[in-house]
N, C-alpha and C. Protein backbone atom coordinates (compact mmCIF):
# COMPACT_ATOMS: atom_id res chain seq x y z
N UNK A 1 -21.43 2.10 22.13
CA UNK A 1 -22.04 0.79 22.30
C UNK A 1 -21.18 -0.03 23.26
N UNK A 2 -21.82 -0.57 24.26
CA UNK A 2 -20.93 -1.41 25.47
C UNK A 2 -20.61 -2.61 24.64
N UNK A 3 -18.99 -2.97 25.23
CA UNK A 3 -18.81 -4.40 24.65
C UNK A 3 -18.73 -5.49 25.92
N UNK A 4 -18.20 -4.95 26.97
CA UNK A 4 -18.01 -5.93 27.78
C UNK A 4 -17.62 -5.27 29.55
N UNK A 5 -18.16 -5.70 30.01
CA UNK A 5 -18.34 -5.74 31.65
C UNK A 5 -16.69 -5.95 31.91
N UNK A 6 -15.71 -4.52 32.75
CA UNK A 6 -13.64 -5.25 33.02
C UNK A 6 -14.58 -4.36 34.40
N UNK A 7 -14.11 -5.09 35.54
CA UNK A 7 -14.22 -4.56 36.73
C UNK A 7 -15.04 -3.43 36.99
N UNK A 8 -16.66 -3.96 36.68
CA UNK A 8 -17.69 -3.49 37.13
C UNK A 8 -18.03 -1.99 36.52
N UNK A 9 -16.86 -2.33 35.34
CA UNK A 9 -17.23 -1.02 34.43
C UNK A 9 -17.47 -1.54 32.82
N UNK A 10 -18.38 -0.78 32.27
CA UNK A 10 -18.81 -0.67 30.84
C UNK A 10 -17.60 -0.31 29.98
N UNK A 11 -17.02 -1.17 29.36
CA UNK A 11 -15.95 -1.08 28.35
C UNK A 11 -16.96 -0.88 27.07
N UNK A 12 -16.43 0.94 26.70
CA UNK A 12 -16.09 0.65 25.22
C UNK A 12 -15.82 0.64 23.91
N UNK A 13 -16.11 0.14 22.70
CA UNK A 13 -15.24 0.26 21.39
C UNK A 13 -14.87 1.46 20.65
N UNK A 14 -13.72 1.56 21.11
CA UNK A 14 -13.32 2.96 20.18
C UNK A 14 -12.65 2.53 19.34
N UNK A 15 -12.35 3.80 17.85
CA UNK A 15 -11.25 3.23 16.99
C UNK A 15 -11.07 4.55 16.88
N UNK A 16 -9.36 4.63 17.29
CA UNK A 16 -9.05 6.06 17.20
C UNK A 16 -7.65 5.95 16.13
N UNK A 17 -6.96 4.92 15.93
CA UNK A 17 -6.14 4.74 15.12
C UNK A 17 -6.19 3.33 14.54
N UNK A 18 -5.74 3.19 12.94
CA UNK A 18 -5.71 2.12 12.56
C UNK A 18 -4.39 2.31 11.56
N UNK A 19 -3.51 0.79 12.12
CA UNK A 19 -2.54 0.47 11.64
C UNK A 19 -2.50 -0.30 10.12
N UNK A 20 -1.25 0.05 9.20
CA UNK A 20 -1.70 -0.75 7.75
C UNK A 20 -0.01 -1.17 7.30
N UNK A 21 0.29 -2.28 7.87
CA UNK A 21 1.78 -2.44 7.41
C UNK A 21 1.65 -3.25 6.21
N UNK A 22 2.56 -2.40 5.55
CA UNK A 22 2.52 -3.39 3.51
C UNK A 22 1.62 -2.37 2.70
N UNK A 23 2.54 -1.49 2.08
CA UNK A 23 1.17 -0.78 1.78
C UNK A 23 1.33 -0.86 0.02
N UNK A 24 0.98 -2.61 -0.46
CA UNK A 24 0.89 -3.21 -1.94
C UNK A 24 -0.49 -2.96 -2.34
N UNK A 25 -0.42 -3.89 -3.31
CA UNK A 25 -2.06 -4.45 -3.83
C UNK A 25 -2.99 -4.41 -3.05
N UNK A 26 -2.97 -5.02 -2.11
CA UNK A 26 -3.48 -5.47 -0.99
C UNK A 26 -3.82 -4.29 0.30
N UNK A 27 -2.44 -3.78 0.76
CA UNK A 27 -2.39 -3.24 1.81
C UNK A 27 -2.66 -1.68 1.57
N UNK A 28 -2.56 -1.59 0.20
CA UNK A 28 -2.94 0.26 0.22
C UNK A 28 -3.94 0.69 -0.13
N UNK A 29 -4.65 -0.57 -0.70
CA UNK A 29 -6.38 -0.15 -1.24
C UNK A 29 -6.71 -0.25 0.45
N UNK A 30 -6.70 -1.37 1.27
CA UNK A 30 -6.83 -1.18 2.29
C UNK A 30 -6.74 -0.19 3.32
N UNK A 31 -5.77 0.39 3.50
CA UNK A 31 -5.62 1.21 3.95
C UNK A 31 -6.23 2.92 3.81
N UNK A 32 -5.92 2.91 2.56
CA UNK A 32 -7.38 4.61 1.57
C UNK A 32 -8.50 3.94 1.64
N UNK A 33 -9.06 2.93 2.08
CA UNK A 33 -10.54 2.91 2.29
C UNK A 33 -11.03 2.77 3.66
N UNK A 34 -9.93 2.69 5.02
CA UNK A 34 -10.48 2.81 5.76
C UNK A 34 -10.53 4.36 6.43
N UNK A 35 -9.34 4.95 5.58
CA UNK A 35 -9.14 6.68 5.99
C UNK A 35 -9.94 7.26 5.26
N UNK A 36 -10.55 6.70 3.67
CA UNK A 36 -11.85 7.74 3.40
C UNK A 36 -13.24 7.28 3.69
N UNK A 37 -13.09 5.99 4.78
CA UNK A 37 -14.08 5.88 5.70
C UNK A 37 -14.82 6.71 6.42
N UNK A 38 -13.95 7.49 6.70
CA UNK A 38 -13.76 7.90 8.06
C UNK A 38 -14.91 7.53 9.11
N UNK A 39 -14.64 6.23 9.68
CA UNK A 39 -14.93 5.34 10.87
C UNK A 39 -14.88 6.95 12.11
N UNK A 40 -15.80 6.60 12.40
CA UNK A 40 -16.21 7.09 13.79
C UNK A 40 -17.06 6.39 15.08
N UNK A 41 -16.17 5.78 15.37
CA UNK A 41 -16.24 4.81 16.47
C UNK A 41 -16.20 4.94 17.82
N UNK A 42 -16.72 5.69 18.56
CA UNK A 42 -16.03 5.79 19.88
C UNK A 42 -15.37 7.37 19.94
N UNK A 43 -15.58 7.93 19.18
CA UNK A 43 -15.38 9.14 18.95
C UNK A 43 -15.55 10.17 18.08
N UNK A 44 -15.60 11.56 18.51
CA UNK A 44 -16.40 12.62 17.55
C UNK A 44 -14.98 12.67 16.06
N UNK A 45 -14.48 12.25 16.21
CA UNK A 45 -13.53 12.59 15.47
C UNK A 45 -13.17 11.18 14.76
N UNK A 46 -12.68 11.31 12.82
CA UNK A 46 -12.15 10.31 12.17
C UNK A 46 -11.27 9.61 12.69
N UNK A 47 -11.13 8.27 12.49
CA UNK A 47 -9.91 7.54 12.94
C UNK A 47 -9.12 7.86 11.44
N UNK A 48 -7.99 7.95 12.20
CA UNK A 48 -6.86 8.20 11.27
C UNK A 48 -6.17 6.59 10.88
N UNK A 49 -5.91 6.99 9.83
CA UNK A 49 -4.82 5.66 9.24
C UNK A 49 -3.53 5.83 9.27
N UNK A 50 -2.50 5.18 9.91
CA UNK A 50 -0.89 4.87 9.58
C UNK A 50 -0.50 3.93 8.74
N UNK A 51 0.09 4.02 7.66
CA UNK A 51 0.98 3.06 6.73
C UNK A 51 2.39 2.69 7.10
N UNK A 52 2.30 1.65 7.34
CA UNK A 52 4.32 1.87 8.06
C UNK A 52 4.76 0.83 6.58
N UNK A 53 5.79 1.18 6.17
CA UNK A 53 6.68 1.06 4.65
C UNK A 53 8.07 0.76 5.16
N UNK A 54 8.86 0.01 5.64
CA UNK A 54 10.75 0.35 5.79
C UNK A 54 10.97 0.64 4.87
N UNK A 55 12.37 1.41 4.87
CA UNK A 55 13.08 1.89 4.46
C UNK A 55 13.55 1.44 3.47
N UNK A 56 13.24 0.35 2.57
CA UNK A 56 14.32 -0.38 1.85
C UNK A 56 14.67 -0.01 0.33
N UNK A 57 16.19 -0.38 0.19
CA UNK A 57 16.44 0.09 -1.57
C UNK A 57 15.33 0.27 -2.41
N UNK A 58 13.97 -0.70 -2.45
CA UNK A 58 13.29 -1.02 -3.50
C UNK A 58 11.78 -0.58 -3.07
N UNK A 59 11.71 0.13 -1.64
CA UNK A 59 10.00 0.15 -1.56
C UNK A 59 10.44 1.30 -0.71
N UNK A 60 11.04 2.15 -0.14
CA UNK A 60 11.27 3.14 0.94
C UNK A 60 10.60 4.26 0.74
N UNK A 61 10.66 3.94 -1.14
CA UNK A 61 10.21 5.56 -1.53
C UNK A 61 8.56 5.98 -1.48
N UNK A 62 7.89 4.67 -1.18
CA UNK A 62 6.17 4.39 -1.22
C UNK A 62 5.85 6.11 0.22
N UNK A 63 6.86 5.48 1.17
CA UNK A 63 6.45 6.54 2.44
C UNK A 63 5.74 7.71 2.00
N UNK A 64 7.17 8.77 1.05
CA UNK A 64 7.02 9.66 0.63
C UNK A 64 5.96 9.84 -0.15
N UNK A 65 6.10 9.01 -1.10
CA UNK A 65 4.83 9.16 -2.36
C UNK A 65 3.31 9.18 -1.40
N UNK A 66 3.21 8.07 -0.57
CA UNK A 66 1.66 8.17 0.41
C UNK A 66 1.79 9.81 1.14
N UNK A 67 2.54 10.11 1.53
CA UNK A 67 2.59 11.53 2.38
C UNK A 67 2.61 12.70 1.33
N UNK A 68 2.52 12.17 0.30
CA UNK A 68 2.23 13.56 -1.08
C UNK A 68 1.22 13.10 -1.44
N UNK A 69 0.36 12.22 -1.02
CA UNK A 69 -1.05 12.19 -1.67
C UNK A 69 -0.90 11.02 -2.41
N UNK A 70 -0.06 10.34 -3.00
CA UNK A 70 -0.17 9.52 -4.47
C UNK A 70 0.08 8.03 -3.96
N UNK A 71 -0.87 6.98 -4.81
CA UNK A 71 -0.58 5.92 -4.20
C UNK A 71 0.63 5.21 -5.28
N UNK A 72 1.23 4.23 -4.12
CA UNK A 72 2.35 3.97 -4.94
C UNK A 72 2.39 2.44 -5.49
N UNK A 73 0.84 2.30 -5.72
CA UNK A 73 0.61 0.87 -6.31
C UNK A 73 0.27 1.49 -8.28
N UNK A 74 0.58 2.80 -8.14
CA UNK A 74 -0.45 3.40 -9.47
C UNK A 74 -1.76 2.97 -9.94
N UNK A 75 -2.42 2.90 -11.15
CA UNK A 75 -3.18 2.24 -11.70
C UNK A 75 -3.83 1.19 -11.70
N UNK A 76 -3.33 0.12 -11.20
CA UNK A 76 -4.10 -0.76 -10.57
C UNK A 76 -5.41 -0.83 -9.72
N UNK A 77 -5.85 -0.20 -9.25
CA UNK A 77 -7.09 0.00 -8.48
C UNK A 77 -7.67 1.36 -9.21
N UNK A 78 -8.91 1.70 -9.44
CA UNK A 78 -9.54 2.41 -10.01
C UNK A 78 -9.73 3.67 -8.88
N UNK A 79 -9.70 4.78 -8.90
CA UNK A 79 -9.98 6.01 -7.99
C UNK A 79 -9.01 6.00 -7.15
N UNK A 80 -8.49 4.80 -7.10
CA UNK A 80 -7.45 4.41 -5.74
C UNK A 80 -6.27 6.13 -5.84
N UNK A 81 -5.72 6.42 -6.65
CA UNK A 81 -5.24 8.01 -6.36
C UNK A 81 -6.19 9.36 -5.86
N UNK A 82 -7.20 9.26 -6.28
CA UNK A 82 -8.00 10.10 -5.93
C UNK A 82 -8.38 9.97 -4.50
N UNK A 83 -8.61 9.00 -3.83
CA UNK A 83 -8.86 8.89 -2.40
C UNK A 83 -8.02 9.07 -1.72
N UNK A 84 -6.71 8.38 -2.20
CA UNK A 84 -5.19 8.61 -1.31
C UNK A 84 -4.94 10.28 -0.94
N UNK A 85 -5.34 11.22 -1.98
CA UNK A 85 -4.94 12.32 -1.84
C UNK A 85 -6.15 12.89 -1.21
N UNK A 86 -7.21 12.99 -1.05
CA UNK A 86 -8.36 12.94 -0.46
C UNK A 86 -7.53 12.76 1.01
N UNK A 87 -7.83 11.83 1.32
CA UNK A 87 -7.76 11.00 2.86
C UNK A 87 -6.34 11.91 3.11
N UNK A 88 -5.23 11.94 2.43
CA UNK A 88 -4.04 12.65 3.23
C UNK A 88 -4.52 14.30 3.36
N UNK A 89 -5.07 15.01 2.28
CA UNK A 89 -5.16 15.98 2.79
C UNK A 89 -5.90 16.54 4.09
N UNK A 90 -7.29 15.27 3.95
CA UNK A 90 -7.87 15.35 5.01
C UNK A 90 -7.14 15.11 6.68
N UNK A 91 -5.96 14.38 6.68
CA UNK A 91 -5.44 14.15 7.87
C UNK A 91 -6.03 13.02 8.58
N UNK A 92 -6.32 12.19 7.45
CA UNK A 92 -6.77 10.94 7.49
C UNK A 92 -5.77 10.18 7.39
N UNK A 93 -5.05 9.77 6.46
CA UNK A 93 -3.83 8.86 6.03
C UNK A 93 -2.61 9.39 6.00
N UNK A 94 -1.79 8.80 6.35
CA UNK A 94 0.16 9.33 6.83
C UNK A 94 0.78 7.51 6.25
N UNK A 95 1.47 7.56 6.43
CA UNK A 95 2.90 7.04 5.80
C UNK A 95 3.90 7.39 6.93
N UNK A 96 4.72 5.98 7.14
CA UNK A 96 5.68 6.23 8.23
C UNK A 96 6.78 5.09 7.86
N UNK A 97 8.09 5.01 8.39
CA UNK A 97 8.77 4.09 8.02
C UNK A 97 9.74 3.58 9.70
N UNK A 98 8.76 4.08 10.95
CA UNK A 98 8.86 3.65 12.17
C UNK A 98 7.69 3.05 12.51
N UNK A 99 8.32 1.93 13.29
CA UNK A 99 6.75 1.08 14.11
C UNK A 99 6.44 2.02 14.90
N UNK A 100 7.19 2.58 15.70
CA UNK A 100 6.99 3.50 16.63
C UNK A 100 5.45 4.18 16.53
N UNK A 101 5.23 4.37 14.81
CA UNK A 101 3.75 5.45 14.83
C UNK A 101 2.73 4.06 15.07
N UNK A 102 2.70 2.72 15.37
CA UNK A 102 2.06 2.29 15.39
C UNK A 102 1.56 1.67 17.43
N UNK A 103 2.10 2.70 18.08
CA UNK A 103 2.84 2.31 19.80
C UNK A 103 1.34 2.61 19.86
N UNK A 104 0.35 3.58 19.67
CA UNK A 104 -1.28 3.92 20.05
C UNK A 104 -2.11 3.34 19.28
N UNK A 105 -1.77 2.67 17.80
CA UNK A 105 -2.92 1.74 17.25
C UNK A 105 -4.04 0.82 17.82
N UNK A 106 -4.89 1.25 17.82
CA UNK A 106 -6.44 0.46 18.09
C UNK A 106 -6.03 -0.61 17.70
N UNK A 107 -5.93 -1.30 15.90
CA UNK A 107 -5.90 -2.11 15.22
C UNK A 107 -4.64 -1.87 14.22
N UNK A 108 -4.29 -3.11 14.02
CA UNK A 108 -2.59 -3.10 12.91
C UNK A 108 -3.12 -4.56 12.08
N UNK A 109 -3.33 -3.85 11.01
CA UNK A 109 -3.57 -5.30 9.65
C UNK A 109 -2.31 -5.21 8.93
N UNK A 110 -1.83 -6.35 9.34
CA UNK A 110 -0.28 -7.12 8.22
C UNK A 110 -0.77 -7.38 6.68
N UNK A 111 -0.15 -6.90 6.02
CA UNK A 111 -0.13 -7.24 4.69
C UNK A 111 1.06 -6.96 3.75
N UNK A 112 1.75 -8.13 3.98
CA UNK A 112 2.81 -8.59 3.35
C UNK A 112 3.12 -9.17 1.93
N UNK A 113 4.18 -8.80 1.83
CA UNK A 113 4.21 -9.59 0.11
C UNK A 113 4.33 -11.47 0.69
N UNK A 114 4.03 -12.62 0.11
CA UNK A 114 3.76 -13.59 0.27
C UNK A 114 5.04 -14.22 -1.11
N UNK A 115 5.22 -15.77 -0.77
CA UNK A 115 6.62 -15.76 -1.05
C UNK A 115 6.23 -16.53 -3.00
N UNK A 116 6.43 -15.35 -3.43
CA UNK A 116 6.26 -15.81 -5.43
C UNK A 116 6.43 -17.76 -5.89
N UNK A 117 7.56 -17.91 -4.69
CA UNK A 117 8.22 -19.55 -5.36
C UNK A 117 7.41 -20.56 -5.26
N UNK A 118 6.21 -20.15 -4.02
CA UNK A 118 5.30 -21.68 -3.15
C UNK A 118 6.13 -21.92 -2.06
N UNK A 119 7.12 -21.43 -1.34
CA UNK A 119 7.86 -22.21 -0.36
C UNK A 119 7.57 -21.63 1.09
């Protein structure tokens, strides 16, 4: 589908990667529903999902757990494990703890923890 006329050429919408930084409440239901989407946009092939996680003392270990299939919000969302492992086996969803996997992203949705105090 054309979106827009760039120098007398037909631009248009592909989604070949989609970015998911924060991968909480929020950011990992997000993220397993757009990889067991599988969006085909602009191409014969699924867009894949990246989760980028740092490294840190208290959340580093989410990477791993998303790249074995398991989400690392647990229980909280209903099926939400069953899709995660779904979508990774499919080669839909990855886990990364470099921006770097996010240098070819189509789209990158922030979803951050937000600050508990009000400040």
């Amino acid at each position: 589908m054309p979106l827009t006329l760039m120098n007398n050429r037909v631009a248009h919408w592909s989604v070949r990667k989609i970015g998911v930084v924060g991968p909480g409440i929020v950011g990992m239901p997000m993220a397993a529903l757009l990889a067991h989407a599988a969006i085909r946009e602009g191409s014969e092939e699924p867009a894949s999902v990246v989760v980028i996680q740092r490294r840190s003392p208290t959340s580093g270990w989410k990477v791993d757990a998303i790249n074995e299939g398991r989400s690392p919000i647990g229980g909280i969302e209903p099926d939400l494990d069953r899709i995660v492992r779904e979508s990774v086996a499919a080669g839909r969803l990855s886990a990364s703890d470099s921006y770097d996997a996010l240098r070819d992203a189509d789209y990158i949705a922030v979803s951050v923890q937000t600050d508990k105090n009000g400040f």
